[in-house]
N, C-alpha and C. Protein backbone atom coordinates (compact mmCIF):
# COMPACT_ATOMS: atom_id res chain seq x y z
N UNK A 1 11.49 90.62 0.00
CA UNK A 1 11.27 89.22 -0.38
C UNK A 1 12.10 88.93 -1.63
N UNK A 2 12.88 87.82 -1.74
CA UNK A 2 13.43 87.20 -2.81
C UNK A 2 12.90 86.99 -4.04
N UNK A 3 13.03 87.29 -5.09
CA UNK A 3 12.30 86.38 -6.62
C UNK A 3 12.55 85.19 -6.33
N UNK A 4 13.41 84.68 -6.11
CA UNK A 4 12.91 83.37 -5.94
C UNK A 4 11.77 82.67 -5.16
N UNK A 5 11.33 83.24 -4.00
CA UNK A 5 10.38 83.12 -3.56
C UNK A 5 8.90 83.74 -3.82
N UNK A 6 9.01 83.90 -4.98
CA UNK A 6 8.02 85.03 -4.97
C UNK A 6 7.80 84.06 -6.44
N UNK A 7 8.73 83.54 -7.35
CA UNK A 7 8.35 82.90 -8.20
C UNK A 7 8.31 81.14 -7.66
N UNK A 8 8.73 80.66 -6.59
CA UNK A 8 8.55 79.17 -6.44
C UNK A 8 7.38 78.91 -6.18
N UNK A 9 6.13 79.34 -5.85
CA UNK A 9 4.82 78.82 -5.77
C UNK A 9 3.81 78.81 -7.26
N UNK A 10 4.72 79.33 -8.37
CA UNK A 10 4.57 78.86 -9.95
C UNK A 10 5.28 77.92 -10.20
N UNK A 11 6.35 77.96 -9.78
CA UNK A 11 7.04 76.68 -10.41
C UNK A 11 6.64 75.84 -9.84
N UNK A 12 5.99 75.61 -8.31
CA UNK A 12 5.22 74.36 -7.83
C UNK A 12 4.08 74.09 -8.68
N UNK A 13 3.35 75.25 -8.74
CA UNK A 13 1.75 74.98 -9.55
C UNK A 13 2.18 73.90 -11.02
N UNK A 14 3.01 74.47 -11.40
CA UNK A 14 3.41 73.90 -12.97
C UNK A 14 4.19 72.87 -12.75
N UNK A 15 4.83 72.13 -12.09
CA UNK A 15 5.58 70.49 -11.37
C UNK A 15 3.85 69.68 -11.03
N UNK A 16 2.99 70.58 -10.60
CA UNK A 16 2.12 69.36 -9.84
C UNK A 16 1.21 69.11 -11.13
N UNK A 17 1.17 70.13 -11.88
CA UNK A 17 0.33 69.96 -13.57
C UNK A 17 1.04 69.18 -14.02
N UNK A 18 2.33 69.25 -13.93
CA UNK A 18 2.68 68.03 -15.06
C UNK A 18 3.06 66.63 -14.55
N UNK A 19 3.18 66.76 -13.30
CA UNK A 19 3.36 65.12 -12.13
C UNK A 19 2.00 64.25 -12.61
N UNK A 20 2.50 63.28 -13.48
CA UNK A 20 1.36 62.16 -13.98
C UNK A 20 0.68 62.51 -14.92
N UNK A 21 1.50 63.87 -15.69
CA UNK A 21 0.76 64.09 -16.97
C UNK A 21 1.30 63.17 -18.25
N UNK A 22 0.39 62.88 -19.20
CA UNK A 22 0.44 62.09 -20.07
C UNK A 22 0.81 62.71 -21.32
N UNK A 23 0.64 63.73 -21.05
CA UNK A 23 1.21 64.58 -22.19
C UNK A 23 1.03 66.60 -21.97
N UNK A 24 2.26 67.06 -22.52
CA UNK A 24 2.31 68.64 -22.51
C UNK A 24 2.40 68.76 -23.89
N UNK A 25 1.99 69.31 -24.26
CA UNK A 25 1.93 70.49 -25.94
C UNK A 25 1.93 71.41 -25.62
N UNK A 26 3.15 72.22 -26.21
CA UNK A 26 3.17 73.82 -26.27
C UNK A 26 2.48 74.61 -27.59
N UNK A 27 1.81 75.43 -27.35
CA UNK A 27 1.27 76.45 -28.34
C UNK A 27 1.86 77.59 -28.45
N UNK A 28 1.68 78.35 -29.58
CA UNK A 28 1.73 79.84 -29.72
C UNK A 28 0.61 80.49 -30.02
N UNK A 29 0.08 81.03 -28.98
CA UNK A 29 -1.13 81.90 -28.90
C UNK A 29 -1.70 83.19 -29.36
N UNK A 30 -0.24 83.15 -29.55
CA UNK A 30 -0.59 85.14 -30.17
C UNK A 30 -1.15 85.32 -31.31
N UNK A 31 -1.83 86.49 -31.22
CA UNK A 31 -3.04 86.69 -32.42
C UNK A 31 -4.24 86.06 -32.19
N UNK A 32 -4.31 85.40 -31.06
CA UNK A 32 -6.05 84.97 -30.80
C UNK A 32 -6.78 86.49 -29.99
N UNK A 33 -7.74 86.23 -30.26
CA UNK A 33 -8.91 87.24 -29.69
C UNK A 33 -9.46 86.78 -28.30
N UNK A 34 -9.67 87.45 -27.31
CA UNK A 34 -10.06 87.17 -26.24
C UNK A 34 -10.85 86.45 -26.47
N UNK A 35 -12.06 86.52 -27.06
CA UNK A 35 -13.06 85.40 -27.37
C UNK A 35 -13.19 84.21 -27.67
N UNK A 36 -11.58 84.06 -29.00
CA UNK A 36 -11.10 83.16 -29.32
C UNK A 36 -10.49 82.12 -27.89
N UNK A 37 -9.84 83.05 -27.58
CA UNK A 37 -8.89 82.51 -26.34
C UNK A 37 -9.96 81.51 -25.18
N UNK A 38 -11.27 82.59 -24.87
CA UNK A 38 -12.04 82.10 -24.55
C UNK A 38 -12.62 80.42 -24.69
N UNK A 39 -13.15 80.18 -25.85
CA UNK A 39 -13.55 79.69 -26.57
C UNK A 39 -12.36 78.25 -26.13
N UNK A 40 -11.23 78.36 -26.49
CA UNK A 40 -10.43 77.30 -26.50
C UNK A 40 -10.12 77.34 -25.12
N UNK A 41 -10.24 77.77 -24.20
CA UNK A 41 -9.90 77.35 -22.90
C UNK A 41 -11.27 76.89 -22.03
N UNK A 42 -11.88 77.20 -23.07
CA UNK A 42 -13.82 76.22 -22.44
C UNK A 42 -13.75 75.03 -22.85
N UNK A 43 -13.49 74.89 -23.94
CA UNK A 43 -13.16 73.49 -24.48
C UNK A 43 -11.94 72.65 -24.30
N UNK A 44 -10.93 73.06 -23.71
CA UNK A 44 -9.98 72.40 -23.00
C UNK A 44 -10.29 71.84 -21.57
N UNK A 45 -10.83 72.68 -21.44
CA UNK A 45 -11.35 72.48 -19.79
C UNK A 45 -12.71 71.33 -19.40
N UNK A 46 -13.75 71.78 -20.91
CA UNK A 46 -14.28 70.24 -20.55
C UNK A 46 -14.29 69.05 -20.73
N UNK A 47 -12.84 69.07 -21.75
CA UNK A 47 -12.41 67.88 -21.59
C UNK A 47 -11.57 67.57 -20.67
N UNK A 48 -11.46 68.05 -19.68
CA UNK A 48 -10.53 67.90 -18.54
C UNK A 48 -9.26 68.37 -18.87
N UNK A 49 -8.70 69.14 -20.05
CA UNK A 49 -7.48 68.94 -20.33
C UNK A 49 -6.86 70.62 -19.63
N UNK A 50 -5.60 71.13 -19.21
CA UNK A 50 -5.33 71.95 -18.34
C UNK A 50 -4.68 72.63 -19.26
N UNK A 51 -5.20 74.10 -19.74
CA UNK A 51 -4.04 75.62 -20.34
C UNK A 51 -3.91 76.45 -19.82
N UNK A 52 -2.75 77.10 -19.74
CA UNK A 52 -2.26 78.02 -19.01
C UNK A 52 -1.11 78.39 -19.94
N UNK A 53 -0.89 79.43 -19.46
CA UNK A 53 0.30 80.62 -19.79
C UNK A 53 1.12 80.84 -18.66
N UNK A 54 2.32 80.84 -18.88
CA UNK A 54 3.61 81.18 -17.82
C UNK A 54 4.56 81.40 -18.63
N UNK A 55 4.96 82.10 -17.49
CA UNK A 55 6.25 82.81 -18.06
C UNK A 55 7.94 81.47 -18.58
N UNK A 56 7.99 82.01 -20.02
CA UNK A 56 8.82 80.42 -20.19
C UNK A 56 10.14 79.84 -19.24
N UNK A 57 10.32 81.49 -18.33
CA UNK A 57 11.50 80.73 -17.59
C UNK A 57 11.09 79.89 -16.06
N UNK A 58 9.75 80.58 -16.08
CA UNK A 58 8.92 78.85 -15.05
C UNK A 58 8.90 77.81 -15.19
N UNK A 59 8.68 77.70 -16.45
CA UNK A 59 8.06 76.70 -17.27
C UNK A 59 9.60 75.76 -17.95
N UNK A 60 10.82 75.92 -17.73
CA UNK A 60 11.77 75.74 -17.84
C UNK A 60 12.26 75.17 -16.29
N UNK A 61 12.02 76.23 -15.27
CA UNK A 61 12.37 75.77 -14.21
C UNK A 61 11.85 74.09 -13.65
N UNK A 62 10.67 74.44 -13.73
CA UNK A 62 9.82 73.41 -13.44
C UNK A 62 9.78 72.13 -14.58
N UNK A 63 10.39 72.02 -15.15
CA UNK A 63 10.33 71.06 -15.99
C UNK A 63 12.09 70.37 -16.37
N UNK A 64 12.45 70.91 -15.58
CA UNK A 64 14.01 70.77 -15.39
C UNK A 64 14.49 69.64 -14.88
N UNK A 65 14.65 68.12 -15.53
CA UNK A 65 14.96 66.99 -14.70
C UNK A 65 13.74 65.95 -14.94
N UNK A 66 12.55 66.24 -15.50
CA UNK A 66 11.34 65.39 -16.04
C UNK A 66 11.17 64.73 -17.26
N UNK A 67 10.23 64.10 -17.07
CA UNK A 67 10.36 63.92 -18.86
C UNK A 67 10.21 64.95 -20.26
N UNK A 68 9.95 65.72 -19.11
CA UNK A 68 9.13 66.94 -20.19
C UNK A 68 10.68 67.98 -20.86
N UNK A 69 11.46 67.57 -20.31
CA UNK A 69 13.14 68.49 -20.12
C UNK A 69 13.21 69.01 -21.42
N UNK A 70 12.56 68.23 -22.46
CA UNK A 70 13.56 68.63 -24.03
C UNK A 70 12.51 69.42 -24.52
N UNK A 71 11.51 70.21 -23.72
CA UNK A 71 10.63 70.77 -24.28
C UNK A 71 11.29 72.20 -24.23
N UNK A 72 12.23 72.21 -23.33
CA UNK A 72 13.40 73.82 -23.35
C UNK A 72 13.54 74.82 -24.37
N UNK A 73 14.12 74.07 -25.24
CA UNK A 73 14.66 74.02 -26.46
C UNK A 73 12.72 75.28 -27.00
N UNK A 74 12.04 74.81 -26.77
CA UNK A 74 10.91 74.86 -27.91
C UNK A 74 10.07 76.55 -26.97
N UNK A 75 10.83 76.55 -25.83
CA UNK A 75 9.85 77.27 -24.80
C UNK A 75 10.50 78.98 -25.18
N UNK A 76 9.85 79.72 -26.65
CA UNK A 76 10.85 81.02 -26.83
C UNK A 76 9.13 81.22 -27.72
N UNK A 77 9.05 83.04 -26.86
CA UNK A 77 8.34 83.44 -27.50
C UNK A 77 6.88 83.45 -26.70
N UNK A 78 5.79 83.86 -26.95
CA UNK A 78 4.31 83.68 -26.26
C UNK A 78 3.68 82.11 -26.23
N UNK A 79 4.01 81.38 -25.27
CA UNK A 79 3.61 79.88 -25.30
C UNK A 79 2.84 79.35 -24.09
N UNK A 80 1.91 78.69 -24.60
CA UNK A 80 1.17 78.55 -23.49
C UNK A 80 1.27 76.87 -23.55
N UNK A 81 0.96 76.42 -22.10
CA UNK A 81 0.80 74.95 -22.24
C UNK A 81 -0.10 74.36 -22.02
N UNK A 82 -0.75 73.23 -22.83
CA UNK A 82 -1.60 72.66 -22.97
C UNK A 82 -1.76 70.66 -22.08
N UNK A 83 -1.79 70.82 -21.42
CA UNK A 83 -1.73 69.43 -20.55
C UNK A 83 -2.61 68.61 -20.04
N UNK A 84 -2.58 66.88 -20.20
CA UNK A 84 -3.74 65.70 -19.84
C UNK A 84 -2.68 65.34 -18.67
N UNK A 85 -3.63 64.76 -17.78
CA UNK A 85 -3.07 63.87 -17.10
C UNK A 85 -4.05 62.51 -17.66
N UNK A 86 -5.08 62.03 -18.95
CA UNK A 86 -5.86 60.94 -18.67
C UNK A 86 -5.67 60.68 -20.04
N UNK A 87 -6.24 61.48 -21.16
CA UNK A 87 -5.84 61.14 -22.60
C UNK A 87 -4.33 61.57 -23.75
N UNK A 88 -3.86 60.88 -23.46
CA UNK A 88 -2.42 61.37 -24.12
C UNK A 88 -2.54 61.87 -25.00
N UNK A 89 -3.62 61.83 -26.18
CA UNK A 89 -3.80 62.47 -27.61
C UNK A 89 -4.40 64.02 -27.46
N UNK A 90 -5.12 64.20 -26.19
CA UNK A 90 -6.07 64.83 -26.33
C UNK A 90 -5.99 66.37 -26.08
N UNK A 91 -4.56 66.98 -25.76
CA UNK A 91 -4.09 68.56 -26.26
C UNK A 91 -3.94 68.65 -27.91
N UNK A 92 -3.16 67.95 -28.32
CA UNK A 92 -3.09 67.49 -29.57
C UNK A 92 -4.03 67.79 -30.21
N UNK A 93 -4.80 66.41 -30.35
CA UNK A 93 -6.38 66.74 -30.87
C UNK A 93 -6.85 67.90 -30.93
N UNK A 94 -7.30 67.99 -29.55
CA UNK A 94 -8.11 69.35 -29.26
C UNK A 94 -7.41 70.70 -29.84
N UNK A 95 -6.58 70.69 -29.67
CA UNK A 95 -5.59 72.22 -29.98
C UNK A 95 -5.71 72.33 -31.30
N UNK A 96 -5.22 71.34 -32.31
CA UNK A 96 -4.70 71.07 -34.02
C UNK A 96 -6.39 71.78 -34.36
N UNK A 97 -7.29 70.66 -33.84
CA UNK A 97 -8.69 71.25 -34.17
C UNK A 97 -9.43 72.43 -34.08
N UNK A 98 -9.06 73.20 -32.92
CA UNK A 98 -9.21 74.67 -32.90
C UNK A 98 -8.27 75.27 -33.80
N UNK A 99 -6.95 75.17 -33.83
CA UNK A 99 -6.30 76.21 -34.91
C UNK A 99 -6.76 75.53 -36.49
N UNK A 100 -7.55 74.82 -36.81
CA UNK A 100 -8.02 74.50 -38.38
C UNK A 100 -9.43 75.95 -38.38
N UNK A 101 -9.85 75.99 -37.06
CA UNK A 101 -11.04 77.43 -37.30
C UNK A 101 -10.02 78.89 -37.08
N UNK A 102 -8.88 78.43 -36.24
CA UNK A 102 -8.18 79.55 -36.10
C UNK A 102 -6.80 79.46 -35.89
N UNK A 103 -6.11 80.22 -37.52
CA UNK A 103 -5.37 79.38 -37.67
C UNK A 103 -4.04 80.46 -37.21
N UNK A 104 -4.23 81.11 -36.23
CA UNK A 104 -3.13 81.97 -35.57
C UNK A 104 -2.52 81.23 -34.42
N UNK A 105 -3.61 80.44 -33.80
CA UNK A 105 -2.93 79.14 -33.20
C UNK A 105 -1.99 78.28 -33.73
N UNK A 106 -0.75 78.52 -33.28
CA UNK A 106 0.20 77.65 -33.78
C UNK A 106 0.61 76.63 -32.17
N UNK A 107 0.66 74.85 -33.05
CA UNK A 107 1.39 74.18 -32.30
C UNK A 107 2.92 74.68 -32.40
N UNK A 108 3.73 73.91 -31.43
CA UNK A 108 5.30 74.18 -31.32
C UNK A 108 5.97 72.93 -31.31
N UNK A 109 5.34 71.92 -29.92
CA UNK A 109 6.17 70.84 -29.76
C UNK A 109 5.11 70.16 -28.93
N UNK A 110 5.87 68.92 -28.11
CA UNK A 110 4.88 68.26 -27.17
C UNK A 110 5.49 67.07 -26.83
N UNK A 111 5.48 66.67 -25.89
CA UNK A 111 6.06 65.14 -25.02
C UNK A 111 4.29 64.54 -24.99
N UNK A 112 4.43 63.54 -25.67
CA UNK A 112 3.77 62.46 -25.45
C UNK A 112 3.87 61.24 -24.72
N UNK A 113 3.54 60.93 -24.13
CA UNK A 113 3.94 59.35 -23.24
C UNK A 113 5.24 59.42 -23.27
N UNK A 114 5.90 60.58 -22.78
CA UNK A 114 7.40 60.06 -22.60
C UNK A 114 8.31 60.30 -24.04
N UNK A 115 7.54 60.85 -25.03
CA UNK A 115 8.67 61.24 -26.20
C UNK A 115 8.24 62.41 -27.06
N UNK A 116 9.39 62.89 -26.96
CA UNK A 116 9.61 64.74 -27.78
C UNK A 116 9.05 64.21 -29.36
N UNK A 117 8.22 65.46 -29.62
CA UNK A 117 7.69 65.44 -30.98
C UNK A 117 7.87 66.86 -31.26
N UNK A 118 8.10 67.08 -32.81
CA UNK A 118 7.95 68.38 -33.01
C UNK A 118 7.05 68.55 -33.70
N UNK A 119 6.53 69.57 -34.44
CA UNK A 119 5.21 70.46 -34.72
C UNK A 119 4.64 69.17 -35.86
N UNK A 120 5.44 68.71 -36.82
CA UNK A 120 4.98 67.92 -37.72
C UNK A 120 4.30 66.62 -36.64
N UNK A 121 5.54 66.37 -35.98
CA UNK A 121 4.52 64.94 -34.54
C UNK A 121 3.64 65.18 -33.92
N UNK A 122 3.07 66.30 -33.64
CA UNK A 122 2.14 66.52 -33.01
C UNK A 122 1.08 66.92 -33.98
N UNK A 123 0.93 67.18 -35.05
CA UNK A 123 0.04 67.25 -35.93
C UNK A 123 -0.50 65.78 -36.01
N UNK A 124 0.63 64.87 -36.64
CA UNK A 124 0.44 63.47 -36.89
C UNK A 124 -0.45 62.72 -35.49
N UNK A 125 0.30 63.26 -34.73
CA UNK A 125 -0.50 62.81 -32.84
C UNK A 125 -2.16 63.16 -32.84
N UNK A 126 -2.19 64.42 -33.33
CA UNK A 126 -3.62 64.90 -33.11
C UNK A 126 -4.69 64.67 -34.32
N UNK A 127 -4.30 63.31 -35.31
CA UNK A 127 -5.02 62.69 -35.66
C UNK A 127 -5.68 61.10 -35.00
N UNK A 128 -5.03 60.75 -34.29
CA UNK A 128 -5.08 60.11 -33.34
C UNK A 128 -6.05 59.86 -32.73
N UNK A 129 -7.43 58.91 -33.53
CA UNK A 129 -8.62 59.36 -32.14
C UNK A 129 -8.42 59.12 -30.52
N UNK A 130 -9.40 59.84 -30.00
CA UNK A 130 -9.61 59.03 -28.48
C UNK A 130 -9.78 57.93 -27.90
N UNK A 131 -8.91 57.34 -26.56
CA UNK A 131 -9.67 56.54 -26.57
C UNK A 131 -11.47 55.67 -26.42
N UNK A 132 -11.82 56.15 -25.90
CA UNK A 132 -13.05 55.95 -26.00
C UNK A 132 -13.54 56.41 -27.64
N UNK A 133 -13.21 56.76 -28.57
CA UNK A 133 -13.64 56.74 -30.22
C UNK A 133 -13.02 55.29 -30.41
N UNK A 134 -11.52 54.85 -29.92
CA UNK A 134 -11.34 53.63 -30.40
C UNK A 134 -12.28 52.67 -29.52
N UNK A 135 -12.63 52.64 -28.49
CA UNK A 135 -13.01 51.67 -28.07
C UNK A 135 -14.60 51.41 -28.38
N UNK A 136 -15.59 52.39 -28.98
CA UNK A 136 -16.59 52.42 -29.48
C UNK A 136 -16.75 52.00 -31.16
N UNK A 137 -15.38 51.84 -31.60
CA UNK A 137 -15.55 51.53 -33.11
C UNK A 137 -14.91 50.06 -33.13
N UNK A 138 -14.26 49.63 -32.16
CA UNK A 138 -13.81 47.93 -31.54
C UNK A 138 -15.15 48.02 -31.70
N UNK A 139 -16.07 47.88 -30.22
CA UNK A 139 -17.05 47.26 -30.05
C UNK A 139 -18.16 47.56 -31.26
N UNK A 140 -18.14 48.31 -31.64
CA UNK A 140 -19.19 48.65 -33.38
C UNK A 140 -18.81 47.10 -34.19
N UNK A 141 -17.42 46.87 -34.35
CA UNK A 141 -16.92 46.28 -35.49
C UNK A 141 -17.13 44.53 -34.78
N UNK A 142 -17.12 44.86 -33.57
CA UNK A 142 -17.28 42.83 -33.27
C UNK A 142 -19.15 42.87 -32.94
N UNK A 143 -19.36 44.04 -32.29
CA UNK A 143 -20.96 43.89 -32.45
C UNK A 143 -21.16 42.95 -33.63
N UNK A 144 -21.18 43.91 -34.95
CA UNK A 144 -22.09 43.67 -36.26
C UNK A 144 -21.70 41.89 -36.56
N UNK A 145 -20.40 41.42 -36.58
CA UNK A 145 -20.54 39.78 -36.96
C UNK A 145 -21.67 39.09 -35.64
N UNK A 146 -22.08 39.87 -34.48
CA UNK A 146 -22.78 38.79 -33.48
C UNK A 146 -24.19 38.68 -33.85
N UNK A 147 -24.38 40.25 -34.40
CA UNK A 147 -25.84 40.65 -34.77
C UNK A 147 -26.38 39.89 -35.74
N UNK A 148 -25.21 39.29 -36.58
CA UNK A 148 -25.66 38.69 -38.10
C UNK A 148 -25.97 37.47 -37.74
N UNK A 149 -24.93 37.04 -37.01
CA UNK A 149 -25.24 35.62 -36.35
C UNK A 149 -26.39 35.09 -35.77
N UNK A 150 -26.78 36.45 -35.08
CA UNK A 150 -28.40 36.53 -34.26
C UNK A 150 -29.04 35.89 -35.21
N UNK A 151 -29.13 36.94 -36.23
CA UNK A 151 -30.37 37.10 -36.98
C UNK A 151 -30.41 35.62 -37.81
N UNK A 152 -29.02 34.94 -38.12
CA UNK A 152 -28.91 33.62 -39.15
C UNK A 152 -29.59 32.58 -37.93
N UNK A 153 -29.62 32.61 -37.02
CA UNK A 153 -29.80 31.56 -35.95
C UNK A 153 -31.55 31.86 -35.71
N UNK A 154 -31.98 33.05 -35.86
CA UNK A 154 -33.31 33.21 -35.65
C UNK A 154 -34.28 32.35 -36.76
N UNK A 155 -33.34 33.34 -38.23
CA UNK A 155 -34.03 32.84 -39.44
C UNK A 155 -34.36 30.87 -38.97
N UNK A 156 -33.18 29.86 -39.16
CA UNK A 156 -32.54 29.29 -38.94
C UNK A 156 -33.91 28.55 -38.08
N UNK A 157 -34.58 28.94 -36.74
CA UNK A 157 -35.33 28.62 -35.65
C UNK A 157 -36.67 28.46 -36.64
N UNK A 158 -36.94 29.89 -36.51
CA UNK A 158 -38.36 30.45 -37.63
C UNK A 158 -38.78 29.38 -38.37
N UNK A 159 -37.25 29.06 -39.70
CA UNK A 159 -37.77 27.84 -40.88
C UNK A 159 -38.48 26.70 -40.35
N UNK A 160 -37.66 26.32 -39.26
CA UNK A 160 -37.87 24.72 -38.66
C UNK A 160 -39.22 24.65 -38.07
N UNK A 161 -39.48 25.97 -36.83
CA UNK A 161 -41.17 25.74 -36.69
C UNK A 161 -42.33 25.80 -38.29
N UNK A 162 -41.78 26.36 -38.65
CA UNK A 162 -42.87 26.45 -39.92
C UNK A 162 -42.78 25.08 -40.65
């Protein structure tokens, strides 16, 4: 049997991970502890977000002609990839936040919506809340003027019967 055939059903797996992904971040993993490793691939996972490890000349193959192309350049060394297809921030996030408890986790790079960032952009990215954090602190912030209003319109009722 051919290597090539023997490696094209990785390079498919890793084309269909990143077909409609919203974002890839590469890591450097080395020096985590199985446990560690553990640990961050439980919590990637329930946020829906997809890590894996491949070999970087898959991970090159398969990304050859996408948006993800200029991530080449960044793919040297033990790297694993970190990928959304739903929240663009949310390897970012999630990743930056595990390597602050463990800090052998190193980011590398990452395509966001379509544009190359390097380690400093993706730091800056993974401050970035979620959406659903933004859309709960919108609705927090127009709530409180309706609530006040309530309450001026109640007072307002209250005086007049009395």
């Amino acid at each position: 049997m051919a290597k090539v055939e023997i490696k094209q059903p990785i390079v498919d797996e890793i084309k269909e991970n990143i077909n409609d992904a919203k974002s890839v971040v590469l890591v450097d993993y080395r020096g985590l502890t199985v446990e560690q490793d553990t640990k961050l691939r439980k919590s990637l996972r329930e946020a829906g977000v997809i890590y894996k490890v491949y070999k970087n000349t898959m991970v090159k193959l398969a990304i050859d002609g996408t948006e993800f192309d200029s991530l080449k350049d960044d793919l040297e060394g033990p790297t694993a990839v970190v990928i959304s297809k739903t929240d663009a921030t949310a390897p970012a996030r999630l990743v930056s936040k595990f390597a602050k408890e463990n800090p052998k986790l190193e980011l590398k790079a990452g395509v966001v919506e379509g544009v190359h960032y390097d380690v400093a952009g993706i730091k800056a990215i993974a401050t970035i809340p979620s959406r659903d954090e933004l859309i709960s602190k919108f609705l927090g912030s127009i709530q409180s003027p309706i609530a006040n209003f309530a309450r001026v319109i109640k007072q307002i009722a209250e005086a007049k019967e009395a």
